[in-house]
C-alpha atoms as a PDB file:
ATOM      1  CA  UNK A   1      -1.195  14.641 -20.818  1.00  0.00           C
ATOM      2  CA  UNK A   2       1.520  11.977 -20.431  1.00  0.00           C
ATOM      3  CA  UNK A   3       2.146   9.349 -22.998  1.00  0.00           C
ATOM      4  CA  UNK A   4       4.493   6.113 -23.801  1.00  0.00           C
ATOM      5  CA  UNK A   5       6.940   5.689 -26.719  1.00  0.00           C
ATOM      6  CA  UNK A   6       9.237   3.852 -27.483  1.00  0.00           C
ATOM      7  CA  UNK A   7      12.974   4.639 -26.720  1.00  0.00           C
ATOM      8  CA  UNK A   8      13.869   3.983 -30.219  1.00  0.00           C
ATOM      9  CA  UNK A   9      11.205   3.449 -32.754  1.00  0.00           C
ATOM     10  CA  UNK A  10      13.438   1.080 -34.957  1.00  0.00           C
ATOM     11  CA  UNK A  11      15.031  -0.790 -32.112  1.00  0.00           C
ATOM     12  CA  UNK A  12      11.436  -1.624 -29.858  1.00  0.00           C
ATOM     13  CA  UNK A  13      14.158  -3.733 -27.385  1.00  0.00           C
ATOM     14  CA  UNK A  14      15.597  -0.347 -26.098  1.00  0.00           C
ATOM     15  CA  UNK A  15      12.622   0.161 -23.800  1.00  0.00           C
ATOM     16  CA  UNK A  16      10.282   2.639 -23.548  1.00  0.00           C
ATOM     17  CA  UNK A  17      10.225   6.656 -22.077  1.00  0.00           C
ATOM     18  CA  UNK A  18       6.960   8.743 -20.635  1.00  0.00           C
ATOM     19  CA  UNK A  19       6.965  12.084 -22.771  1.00  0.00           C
ATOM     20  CA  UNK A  20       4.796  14.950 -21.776  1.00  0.00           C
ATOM     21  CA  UNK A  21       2.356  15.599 -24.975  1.00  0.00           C
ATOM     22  CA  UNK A  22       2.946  19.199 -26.517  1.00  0.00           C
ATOM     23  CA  UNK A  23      -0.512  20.349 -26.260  1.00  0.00           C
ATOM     24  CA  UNK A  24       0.226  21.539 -23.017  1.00  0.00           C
ATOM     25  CA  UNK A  25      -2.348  24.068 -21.273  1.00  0.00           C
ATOM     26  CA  UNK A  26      -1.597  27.992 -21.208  1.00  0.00           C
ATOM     27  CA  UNK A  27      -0.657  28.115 -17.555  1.00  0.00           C
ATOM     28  CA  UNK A  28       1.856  25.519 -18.128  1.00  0.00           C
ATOM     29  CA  UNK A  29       5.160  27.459 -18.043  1.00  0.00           C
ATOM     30  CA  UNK A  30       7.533  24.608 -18.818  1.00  0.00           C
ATOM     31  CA  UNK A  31       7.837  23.515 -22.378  1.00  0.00           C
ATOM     32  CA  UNK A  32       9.653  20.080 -22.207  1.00  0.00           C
ATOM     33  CA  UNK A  33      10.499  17.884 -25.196  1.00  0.00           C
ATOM     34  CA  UNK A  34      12.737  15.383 -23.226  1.00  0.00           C
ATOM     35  CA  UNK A  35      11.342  12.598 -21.728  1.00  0.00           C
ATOM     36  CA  UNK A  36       9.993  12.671 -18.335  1.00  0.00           C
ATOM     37  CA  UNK A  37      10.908   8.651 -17.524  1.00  0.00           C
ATOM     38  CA  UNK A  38      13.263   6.383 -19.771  1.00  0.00           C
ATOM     39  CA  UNK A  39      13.711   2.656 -18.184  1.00  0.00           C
ATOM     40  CA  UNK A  40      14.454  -0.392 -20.282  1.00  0.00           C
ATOM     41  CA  UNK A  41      11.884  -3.422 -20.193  1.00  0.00           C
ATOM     42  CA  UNK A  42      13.689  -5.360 -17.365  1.00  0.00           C
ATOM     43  CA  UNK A  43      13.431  -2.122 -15.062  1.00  0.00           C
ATOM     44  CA  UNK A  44       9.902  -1.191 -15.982  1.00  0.00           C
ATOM     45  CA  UNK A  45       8.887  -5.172 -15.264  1.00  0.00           C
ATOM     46  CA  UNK A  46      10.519  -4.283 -11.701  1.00  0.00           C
ATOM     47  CA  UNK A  47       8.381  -1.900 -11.424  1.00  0.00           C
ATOM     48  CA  UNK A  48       5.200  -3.206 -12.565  1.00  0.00           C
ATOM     49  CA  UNK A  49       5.993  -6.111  -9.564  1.00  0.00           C
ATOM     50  CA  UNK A  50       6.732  -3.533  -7.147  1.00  0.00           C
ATOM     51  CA  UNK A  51       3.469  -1.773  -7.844  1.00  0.00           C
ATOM     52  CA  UNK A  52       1.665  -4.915  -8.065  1.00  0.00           C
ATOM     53  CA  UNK A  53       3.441  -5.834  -4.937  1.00  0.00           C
ATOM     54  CA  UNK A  54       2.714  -2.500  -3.175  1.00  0.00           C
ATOM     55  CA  UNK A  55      -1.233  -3.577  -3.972  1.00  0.00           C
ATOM     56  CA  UNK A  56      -0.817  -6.741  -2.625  1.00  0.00           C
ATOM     57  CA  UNK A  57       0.488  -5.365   0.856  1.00  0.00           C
ATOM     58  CA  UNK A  58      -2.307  -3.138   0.730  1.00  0.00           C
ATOM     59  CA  UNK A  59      -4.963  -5.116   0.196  1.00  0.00           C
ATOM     60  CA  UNK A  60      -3.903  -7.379   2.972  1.00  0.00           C
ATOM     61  CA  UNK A  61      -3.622  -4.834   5.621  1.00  0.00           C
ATOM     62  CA  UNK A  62      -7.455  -3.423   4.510  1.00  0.00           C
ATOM     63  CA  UNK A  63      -8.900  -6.747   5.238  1.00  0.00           C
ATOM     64  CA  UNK A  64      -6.576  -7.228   8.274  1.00  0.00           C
ATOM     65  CA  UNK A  65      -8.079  -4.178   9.871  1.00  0.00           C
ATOM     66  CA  UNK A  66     -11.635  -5.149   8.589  1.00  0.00           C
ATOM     67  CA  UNK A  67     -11.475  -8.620  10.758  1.00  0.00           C
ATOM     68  CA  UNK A  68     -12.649  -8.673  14.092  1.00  0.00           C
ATOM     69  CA  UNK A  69     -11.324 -11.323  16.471  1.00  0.00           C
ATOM     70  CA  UNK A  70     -14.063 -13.731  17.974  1.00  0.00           C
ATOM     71  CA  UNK A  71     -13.565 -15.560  21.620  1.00  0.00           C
ATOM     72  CA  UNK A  72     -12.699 -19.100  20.681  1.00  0.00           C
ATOM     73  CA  UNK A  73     -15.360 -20.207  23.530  1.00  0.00           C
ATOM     74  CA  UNK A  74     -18.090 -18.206  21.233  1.00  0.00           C
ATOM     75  CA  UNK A  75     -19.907 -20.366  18.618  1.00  0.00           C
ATOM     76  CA  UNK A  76     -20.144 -18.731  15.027  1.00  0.00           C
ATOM     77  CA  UNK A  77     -23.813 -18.146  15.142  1.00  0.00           C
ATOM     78  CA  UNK A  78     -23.327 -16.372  18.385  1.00  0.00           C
ATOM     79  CA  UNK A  79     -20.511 -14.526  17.625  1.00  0.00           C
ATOM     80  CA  UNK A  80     -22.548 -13.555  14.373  1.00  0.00           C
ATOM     81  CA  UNK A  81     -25.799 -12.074  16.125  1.00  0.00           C
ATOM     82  CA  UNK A  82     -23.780 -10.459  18.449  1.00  0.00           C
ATOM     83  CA  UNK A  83     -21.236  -8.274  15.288  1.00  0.00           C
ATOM     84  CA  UNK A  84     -22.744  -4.999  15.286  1.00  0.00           C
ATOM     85  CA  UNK A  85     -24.768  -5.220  11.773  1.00  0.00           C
ATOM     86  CA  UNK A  86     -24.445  -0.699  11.380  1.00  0.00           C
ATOM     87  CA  UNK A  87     -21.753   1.349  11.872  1.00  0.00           C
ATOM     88  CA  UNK A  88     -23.763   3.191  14.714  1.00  0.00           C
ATOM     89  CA  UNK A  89     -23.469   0.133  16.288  1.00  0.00           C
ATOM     90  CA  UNK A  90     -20.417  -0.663  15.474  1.00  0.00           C
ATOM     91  CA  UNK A  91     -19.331   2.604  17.331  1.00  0.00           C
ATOM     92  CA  UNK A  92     -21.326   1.825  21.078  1.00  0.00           C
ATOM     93  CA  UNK A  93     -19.626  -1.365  20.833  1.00  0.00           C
ATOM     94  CA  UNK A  94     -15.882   0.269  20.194  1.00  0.00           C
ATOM     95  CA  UNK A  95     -16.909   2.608  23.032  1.00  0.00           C
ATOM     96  CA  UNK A  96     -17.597   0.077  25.211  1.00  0.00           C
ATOM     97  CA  UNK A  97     -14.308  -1.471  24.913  1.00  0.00           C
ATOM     98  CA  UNK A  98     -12.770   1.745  25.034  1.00  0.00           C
ATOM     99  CA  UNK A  99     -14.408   2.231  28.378  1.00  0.00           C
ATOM    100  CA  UNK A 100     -13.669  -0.919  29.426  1.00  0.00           C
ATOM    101  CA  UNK A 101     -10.058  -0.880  29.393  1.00  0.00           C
END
């Protein structure tokens, strides 16, 4: 299991490092004391953006590829009962447009 310590217990400002616990299992070969990651708090914040960031961009491209583009000359109440409402249906439809072009 991984855990976080700090860098320095008596000087917290020195940043932190990800250790790998000793109670390692026996098909573990490698035995390491050293830390696996040692950053200081400005480069873990980086980080922690670029992660958050990474989610962000995610996110947005999963809900980009859930939309489905309506005709402008449709109405919303007809471009709702015409959305396929199961995935089934979902499929004929993408089929159909498939076929079509």
């Amino acid at each position: 299991m991984l855990y976080a310590d700090f860098v320095n217990p008596d000087h917290p400002s020195k940043g932190v490092a990800i250790y790998w616990d000793k109670d390692k299992s026996p098909d573990d070969r490698v035995q390491q004391d050293s830390p696996l990651v040692v950053a200081d708090w400005d480069e873990w914040h980086r980080l922690i953006m670029e992660i958050q960031s990474l989610r962000d961009q995610r996110d947005v491209l999963l809900r980009r590829a859930s939309l489905q583009l309506v005709p402008d000359i449709m109405d919303m109440a007809t471009a709702r009962d015409e959305m396929p409402t199961t995935m089934e249906e979902y499929r004929i439809m993408a089929d159909k447009e498939a076929n079509d072009e």
